[in-house]
C-alpha atoms as a PDB file:
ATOM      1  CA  UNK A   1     -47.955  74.501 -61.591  1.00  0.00           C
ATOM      2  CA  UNK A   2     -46.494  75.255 -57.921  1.00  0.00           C
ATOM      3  CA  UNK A   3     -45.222  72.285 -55.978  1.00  0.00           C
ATOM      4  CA  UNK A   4     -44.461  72.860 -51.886  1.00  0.00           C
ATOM      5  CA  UNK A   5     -41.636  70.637 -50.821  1.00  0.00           C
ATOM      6  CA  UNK A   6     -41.657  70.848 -47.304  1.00  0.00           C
ATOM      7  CA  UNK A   7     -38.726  70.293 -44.823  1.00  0.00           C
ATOM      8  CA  UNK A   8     -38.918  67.897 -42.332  1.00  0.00           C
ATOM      9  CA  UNK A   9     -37.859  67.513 -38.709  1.00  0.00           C
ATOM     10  CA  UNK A  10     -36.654  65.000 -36.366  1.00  0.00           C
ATOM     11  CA  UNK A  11     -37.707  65.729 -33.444  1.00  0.00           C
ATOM     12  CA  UNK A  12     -35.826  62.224 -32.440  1.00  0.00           C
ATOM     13  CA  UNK A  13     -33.285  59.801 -33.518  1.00  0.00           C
ATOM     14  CA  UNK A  14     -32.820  56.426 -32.088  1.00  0.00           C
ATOM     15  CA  UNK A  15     -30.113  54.625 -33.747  1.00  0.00           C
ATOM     16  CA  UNK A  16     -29.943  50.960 -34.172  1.00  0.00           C
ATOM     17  CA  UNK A  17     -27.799  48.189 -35.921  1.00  0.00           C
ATOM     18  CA  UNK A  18     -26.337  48.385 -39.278  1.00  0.00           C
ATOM     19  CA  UNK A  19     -28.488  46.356 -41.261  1.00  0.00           C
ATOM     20  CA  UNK A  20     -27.322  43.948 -44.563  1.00  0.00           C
ATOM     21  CA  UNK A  21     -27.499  46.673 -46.865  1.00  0.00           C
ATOM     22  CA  UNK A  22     -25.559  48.746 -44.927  1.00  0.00           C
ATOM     23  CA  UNK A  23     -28.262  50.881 -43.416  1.00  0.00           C
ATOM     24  CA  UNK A  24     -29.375  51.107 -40.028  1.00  0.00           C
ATOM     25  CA  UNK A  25     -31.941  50.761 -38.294  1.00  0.00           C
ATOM     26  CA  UNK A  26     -34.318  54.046 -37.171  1.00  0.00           C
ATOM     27  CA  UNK A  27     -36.603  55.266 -34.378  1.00  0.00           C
ATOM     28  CA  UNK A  28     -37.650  58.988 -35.103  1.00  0.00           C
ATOM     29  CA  UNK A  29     -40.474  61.409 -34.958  1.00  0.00           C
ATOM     30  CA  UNK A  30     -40.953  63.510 -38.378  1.00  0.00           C
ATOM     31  CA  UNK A  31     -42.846  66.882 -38.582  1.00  0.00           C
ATOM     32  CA  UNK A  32     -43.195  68.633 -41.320  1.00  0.00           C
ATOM     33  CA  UNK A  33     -41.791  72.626 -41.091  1.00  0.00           C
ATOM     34  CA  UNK A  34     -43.418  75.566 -43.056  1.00  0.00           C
ATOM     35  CA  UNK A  35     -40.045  76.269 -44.386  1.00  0.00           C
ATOM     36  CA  UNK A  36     -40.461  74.673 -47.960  1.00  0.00           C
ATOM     37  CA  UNK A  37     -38.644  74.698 -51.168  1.00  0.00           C
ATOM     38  CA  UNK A  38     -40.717  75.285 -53.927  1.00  0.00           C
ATOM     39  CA  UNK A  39     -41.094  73.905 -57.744  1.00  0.00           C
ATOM     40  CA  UNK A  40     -42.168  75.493 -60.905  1.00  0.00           C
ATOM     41  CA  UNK A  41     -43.571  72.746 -63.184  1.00  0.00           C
ATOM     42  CA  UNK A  42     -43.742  73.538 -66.705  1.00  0.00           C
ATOM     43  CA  UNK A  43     -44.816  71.319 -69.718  1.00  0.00           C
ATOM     44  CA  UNK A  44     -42.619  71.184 -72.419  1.00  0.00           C
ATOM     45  CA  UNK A  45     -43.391  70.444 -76.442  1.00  0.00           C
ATOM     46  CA  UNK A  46     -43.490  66.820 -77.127  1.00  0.00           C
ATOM     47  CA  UNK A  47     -40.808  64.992 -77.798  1.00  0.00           C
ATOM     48  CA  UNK A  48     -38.917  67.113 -75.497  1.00  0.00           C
ATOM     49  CA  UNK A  49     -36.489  65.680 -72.938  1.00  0.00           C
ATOM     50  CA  UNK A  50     -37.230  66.304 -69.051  1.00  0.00           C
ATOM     51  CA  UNK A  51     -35.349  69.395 -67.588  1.00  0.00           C
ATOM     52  CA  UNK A  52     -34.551  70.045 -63.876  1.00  0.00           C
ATOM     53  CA  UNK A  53     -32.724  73.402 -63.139  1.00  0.00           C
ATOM     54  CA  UNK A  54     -31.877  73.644 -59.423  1.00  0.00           C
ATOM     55  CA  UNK A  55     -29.501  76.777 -59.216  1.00  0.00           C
ATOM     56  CA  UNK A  56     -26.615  76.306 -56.701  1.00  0.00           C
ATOM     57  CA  UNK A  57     -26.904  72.343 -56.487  1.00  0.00           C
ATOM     58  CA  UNK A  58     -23.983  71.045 -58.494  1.00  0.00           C
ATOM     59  CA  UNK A  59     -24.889  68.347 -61.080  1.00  0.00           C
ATOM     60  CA  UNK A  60     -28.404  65.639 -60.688  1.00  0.00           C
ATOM     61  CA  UNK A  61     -30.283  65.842 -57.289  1.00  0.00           C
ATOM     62  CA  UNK A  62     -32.804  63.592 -56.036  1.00  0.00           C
ATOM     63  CA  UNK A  63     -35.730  65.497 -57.850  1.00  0.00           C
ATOM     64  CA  UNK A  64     -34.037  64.508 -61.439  1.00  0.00           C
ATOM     65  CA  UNK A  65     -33.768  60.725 -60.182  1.00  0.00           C
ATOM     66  CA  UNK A  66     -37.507  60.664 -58.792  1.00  0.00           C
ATOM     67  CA  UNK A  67     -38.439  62.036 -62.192  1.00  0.00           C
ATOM     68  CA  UNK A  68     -36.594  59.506 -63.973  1.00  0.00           C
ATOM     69  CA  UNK A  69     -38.337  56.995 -61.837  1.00  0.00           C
ATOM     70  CA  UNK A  70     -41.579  58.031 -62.320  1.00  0.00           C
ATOM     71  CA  UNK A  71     -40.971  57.368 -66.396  1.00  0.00           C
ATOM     72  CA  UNK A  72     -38.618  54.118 -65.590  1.00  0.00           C
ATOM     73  CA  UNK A  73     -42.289  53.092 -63.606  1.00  0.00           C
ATOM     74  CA  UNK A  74     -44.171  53.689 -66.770  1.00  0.00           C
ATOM     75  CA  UNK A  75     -45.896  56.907 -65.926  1.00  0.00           C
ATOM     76  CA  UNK A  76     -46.359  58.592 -68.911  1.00  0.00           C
ATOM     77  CA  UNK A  77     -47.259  62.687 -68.136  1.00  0.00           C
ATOM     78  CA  UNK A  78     -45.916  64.714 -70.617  1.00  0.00           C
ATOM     79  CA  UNK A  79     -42.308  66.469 -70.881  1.00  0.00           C
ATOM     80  CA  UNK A  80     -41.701  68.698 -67.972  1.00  0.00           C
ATOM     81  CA  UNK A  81     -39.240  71.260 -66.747  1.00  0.00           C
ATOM     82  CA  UNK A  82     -38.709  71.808 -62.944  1.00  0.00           C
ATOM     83  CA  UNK A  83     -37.465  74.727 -61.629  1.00  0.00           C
ATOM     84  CA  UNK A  84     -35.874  74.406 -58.161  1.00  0.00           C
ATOM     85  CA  UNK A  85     -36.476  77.311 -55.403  1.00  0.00           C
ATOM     86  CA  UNK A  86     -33.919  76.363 -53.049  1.00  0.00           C
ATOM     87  CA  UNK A  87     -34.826  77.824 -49.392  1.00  0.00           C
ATOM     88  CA  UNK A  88     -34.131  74.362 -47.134  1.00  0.00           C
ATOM     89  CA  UNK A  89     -30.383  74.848 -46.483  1.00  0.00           C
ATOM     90  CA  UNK A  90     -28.342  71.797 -48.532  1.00  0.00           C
ATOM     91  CA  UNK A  91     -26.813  69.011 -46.493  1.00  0.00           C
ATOM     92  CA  UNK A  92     -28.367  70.543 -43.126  1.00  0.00           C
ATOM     93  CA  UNK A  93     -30.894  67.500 -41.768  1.00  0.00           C
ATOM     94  CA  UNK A  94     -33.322  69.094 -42.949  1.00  0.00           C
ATOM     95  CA  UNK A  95     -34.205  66.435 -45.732  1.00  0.00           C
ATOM     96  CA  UNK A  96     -34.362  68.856 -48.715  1.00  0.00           C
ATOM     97  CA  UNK A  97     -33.347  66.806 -51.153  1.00  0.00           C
ATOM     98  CA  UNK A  98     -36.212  64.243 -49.889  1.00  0.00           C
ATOM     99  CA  UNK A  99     -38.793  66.503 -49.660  1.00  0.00           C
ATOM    100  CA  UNK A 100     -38.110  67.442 -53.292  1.00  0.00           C
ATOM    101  CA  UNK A 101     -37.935  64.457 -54.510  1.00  0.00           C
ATOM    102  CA  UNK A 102     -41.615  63.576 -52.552  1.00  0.00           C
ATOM    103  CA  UNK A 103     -42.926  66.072 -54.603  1.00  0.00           C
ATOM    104  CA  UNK A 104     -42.034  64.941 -57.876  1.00  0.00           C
ATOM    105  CA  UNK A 105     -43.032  61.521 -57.140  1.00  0.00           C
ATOM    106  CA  UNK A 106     -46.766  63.211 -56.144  1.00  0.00           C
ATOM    107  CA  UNK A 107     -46.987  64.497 -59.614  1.00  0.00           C
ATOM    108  CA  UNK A 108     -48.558  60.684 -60.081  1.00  0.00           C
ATOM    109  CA  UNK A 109     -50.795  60.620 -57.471  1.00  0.00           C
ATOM    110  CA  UNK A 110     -53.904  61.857 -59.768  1.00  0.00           C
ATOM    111  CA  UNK A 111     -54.316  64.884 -57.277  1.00  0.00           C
ATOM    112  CA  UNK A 112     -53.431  67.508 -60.173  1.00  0.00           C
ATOM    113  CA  UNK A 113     -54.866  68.196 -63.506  1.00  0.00           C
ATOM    114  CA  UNK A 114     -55.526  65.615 -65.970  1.00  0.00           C
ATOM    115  CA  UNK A 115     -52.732  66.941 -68.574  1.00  0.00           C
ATOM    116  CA  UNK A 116     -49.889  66.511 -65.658  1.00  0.00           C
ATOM    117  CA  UNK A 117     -51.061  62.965 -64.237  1.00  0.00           C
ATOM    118  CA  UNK A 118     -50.636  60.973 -67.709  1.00  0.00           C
ATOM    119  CA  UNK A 119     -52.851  58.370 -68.081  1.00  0.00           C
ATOM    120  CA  UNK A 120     -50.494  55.471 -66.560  1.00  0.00           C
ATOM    121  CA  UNK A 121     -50.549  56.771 -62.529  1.00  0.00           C
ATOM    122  CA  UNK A 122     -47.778  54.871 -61.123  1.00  0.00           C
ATOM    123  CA  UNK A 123     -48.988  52.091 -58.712  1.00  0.00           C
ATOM    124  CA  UNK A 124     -46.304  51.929 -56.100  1.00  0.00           C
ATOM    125  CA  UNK A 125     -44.944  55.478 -55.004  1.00  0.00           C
ATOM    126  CA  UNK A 126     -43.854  54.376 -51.206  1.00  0.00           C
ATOM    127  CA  UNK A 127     -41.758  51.727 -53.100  1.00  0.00           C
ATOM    128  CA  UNK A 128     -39.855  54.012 -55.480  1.00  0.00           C
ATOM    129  CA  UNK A 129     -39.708  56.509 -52.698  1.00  0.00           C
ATOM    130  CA  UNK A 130     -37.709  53.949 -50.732  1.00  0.00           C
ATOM    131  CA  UNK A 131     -35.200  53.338 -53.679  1.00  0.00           C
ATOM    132  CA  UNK A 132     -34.489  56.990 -53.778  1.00  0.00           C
ATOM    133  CA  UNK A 133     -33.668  57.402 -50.256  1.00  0.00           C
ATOM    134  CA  UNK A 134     -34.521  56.789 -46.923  1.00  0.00           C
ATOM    135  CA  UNK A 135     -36.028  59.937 -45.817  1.00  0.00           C
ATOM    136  CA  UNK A 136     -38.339  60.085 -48.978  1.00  0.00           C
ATOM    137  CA  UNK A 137     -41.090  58.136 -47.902  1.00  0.00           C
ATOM    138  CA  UNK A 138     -42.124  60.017 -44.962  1.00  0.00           C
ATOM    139  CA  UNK A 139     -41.849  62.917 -47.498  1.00  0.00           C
ATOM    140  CA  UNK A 140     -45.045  61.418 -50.043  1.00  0.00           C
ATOM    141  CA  UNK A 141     -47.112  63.080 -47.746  1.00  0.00           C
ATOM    142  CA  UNK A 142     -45.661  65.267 -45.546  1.00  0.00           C
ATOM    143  CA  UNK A 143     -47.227  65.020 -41.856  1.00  0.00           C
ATOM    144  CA  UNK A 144     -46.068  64.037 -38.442  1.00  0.00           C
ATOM    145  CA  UNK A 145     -45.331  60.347 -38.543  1.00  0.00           C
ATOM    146  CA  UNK A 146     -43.414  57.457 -36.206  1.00  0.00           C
ATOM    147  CA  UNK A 147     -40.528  56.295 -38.725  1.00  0.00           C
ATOM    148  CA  UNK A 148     -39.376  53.013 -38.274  1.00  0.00           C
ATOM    149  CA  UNK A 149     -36.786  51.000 -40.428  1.00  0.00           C
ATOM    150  CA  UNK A 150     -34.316  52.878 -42.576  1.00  0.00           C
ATOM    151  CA  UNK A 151     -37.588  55.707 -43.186  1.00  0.00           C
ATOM    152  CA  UNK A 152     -39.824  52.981 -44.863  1.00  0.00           C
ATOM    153  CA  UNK A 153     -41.701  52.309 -42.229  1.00  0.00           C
ATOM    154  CA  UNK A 154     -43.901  55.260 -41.914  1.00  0.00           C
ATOM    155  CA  UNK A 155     -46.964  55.733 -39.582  1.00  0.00           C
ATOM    156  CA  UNK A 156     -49.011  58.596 -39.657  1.00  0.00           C
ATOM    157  CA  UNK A 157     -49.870  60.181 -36.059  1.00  0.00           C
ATOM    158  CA  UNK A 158     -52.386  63.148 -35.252  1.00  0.00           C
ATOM    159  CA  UNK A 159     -50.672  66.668 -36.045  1.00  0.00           C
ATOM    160  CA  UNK A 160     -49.685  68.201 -32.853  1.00  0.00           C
ATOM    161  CA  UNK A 161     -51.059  71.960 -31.778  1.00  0.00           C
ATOM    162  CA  UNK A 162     -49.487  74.844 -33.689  1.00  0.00           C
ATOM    163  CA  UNK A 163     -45.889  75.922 -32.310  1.00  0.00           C
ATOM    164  CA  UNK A 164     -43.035  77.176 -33.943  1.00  0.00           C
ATOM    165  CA  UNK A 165     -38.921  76.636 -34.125  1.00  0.00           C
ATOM    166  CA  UNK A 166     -35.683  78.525 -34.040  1.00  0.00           C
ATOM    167  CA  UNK A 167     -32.805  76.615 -36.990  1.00  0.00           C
ATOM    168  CA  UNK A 168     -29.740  77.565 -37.012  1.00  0.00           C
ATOM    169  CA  UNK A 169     -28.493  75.461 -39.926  1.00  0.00           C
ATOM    170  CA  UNK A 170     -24.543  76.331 -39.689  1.00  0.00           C
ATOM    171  CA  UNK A 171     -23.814  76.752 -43.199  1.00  0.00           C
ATOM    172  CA  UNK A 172     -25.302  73.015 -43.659  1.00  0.00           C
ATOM    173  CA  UNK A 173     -22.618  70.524 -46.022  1.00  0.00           C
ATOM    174  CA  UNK A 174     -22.554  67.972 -43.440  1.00  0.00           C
ATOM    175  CA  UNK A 175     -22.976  64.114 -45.270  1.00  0.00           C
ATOM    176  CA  UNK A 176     -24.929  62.068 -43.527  1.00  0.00           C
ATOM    177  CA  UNK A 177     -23.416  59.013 -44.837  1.00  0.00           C
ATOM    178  CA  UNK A 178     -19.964  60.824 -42.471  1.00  0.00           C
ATOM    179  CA  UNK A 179     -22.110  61.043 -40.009  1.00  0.00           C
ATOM    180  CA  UNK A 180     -23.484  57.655 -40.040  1.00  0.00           C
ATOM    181  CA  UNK A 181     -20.177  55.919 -40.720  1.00  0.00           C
ATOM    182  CA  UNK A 182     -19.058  58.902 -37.396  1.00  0.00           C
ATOM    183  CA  UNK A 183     -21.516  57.036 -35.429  1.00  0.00           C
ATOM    184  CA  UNK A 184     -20.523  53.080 -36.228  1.00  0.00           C
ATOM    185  CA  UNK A 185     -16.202  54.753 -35.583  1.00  0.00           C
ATOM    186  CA  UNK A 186     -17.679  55.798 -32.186  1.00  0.00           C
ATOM    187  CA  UNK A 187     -19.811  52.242 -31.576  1.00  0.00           C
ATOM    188  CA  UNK A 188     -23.104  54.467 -31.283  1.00  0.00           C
ATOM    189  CA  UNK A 189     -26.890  52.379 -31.138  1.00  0.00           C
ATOM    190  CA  UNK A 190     -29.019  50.613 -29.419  1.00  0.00           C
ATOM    191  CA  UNK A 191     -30.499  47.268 -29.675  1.00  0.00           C
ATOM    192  CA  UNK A 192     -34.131  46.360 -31.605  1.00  0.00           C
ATOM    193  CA  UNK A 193     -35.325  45.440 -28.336  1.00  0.00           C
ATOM    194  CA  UNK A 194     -34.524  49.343 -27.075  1.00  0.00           C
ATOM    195  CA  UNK A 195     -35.648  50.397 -30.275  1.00  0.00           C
ATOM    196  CA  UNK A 196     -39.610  48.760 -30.148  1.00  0.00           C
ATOM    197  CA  UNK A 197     -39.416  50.108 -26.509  1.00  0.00           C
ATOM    198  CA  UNK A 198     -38.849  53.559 -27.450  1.00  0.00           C
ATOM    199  CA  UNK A 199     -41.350  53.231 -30.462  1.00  0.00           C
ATOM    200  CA  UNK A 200     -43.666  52.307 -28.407  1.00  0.00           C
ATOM    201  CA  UNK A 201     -43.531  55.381 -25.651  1.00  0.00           C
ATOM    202  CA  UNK A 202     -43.381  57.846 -28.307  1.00  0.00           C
ATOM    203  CA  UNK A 203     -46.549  56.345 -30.315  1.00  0.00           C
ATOM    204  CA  UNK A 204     -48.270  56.676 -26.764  1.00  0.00           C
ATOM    205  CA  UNK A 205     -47.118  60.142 -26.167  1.00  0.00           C
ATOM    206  CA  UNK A 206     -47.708  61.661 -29.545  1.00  0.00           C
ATOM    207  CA  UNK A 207     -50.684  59.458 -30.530  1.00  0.00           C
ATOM    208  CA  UNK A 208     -53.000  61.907 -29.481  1.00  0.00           C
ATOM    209  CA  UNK A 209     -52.039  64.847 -31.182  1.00  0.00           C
ATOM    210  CA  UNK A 210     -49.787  66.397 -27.826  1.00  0.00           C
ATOM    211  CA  UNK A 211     -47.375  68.951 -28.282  1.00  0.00           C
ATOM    212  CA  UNK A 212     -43.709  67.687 -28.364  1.00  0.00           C
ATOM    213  CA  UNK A 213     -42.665  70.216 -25.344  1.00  0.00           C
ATOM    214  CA  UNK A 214     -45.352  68.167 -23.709  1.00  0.00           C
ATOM    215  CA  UNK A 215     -42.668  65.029 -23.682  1.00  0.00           C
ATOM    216  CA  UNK A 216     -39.666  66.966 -24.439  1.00  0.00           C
ATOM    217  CA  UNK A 217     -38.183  63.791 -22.257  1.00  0.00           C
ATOM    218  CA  UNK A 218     -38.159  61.401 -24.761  1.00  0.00           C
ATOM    219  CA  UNK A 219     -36.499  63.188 -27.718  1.00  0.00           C
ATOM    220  CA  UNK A 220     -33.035  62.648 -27.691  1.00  0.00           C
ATOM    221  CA  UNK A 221     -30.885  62.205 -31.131  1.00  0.00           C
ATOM    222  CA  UNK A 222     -28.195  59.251 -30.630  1.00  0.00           C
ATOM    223  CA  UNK A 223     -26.269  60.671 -33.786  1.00  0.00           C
ATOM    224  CA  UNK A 224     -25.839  63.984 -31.821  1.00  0.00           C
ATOM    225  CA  UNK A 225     -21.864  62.795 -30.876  1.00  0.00           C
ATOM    226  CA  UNK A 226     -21.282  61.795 -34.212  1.00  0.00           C
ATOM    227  CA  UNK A 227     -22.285  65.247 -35.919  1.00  0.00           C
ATOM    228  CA  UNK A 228     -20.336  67.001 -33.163  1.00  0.00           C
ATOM    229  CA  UNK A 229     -17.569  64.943 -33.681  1.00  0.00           C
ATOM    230  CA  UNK A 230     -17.241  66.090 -36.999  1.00  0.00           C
ATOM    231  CA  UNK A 231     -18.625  69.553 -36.739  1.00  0.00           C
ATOM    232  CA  UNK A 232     -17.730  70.847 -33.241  1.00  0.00           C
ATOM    233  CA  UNK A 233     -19.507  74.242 -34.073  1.00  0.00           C
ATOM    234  CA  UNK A 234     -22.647  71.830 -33.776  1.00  0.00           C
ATOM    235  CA  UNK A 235     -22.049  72.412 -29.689  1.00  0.00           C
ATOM    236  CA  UNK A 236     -22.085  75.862 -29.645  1.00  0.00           C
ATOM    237  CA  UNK A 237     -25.508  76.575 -31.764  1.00  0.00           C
ATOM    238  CA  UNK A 238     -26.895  74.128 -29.309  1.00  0.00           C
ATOM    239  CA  UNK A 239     -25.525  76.031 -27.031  1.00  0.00           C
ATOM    240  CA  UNK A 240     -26.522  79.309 -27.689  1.00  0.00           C
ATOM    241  CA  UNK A 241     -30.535  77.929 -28.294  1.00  0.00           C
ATOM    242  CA  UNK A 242     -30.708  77.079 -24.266  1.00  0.00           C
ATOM    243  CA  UNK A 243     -28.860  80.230 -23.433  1.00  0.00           C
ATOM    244  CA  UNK A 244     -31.875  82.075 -25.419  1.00  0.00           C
ATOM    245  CA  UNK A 245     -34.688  80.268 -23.596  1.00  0.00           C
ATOM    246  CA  UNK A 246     -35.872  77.787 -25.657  1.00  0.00           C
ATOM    247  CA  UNK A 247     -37.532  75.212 -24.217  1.00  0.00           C
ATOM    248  CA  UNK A 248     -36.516  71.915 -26.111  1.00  0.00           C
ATOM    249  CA  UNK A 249     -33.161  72.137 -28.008  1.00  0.00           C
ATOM    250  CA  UNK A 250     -32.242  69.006 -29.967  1.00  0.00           C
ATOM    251  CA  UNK A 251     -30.052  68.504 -33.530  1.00  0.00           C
ATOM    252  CA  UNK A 252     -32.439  67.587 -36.497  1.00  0.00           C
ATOM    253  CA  UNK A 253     -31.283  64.276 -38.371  1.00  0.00           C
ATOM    254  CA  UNK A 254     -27.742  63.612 -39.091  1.00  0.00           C
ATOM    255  CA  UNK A 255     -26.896  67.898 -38.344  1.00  0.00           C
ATOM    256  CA  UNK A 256     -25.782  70.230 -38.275  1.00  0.00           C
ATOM    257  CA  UNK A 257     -28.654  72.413 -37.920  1.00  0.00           C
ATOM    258  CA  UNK A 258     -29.551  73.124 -34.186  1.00  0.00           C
ATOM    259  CA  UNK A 259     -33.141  73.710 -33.331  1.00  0.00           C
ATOM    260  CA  UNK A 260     -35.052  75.070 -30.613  1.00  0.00           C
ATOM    261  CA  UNK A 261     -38.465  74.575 -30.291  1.00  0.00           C
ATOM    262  CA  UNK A 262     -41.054  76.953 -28.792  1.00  0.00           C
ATOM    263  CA  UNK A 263     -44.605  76.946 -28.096  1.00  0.00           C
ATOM    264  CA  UNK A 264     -45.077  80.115 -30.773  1.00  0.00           C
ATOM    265  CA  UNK A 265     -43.545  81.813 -33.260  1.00  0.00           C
ATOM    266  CA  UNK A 266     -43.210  85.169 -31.199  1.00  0.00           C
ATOM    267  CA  UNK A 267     -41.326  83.622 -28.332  1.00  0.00           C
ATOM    268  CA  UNK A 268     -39.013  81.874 -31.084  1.00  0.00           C
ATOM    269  CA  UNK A 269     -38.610  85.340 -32.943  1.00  0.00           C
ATOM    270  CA  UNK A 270     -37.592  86.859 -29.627  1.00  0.00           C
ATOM    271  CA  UNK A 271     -34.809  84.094 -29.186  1.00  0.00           C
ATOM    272  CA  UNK A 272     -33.621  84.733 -32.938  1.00  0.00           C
ATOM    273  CA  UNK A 273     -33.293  88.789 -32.442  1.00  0.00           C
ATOM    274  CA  UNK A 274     -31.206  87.932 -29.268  1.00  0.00           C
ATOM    275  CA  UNK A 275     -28.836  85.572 -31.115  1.00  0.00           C
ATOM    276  CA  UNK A 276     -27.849  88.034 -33.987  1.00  0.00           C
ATOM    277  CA  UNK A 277     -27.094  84.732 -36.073  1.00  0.00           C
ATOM    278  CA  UNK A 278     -27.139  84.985 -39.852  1.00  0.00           C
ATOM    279  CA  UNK A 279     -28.154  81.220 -40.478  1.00  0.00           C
ATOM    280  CA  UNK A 280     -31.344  81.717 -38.062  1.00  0.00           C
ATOM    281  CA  UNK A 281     -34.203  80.524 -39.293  1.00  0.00           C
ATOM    282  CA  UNK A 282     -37.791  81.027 -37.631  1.00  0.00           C
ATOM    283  CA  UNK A 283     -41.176  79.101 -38.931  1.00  0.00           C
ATOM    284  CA  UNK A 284     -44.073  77.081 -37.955  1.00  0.00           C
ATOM    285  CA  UNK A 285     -43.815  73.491 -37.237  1.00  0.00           C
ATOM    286  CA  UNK A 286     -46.271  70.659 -36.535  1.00  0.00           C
ATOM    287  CA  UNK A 287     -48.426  71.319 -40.437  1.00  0.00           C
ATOM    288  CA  UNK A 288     -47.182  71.356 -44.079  1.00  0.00           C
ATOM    289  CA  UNK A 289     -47.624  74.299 -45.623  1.00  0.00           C
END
């Protein structure tokens, strides 16, 4: 079996307080990208112990935990060895690691053959999701969505028209817990009242399926200082997207990757051949692949 973990975008960030447990509280659009890392799923004999093999990703990732989970639940699908692909840059706001982890975690759904589903499916996905991390509920089924909360909060909204986007992902290795903690140092956020105010305009501009150059006004990323704070190459790829035309340039997440969006993926090839950038990435936005 072939599993599509597909990397998100945010094409918004409006940061709130620090909550109890030490997150904060989120207002952001997700959509999922075409650019996807993919997993081989294997059975293994029985008895066997789970394997996950991610090659470059030093020691367990989020797709070893959400297996774990899934037995810790009581799902009970038989011994299984996952083979990473690795082709969403690590550490790059991309959410990866998340949308890896989603796709383990949909290996209980019931939407694959009987012998991988086990005959336990586990009940409450969106809550292990949550324990994993924040960006991993969105991920259970990737699709453009109003995120609330820390990511738990997750309402679907109608997939926007087919356009495309220019990453330039900087190398990625940028923590977003340094970001975050960046962004409290600086005294960063907004209040909940600003927050359900800015929820509110985006569910009315993206609730009917518009483009997001169509309010290009109200996506803005409040960790943007933060991530440039800490990465002041950030700056120039953001830079360098305006100076090659694109019409809504904006960091994704906590950074560093810079993206433009376009209308279509030949305008947004155009603007990658005039950059010359090794990190440039160009694919379709709005649909999971």
């Amino acid at each position: 079996m072939r599993l599509v973990a597909p990397a998100k975008l945010n094409l918004c960030l409006y940061l709130g307080p620090r909550r109890a447990d030490g997150l904060h509280e989120l207002v952001s659009l997700f959509e999922p990208l075409a650019l996807s890392d993919a997993i081989e799923v294997t059975q293994l004999p029985d008895g066997a112990p789970d394997e996950v093999v991610c090659p470059g990703v030093e020691g367990e990732n989020l797709a070893a935990r959400a297996l774990a989970a899934l037995r810790e639940g009581g799902w009970d699908g038989p011994p299984l060895r996952l083979q990473i692909e690795k082709r969403i840059p690590v550490a790059a706001g991309l959410g990866g690691g998340s949308a890896d982890a989603a796709a383990v975690l949909r290996l209980a759904t019931g939407d694959f053959p009987g012998q991988w589903t086990g005959n336990s499916p586990v009940p409450d996905l969106p809550e292990i999701a949550a324990e994993l991390g924040a960006d991993v509920p969105s991920q259970l089924q990737p699709a453009m969505a109003l995120v609330r909360g820390a990511g738990e909060r997750v309402g679907p909204l109608p997939a926007p028209p087919p356009h495309a986007v220019l990453l330039l992902p900087g190398g990625g290795g940028l923590s977003t817990a340094e970001v975050f903690a960046e962004a409290d140092r600086l005294g960063l956020g907004r209040s909940e009242a600003e927050l359900a105010t800015l929820a509110t305009r985006l569910r009315e501009a993206a609730g009917g399926g518009a483009s997001p150059l169509d309010y290009a006004e109200l996506l803005a990323n409040d960790l943007e200082p933060a991530a440039r704070s800490l990465r002041p190459d950030i700056g120039g790829a953001l830079d360098a997207l305006r100076a090659a035309g694109a019409p809504l340039v904006l960091l994704s997440g906590s950074g560093p990757t810079a993206v433009g969006v376009f209308d279509a993926l030949a305008p947004a090839r155009s603007a990658a051949a005039s950059l010359d950038r090794d990190d440039a990435i160009v694919c379709e936005a709005g649909r999971a692949p």
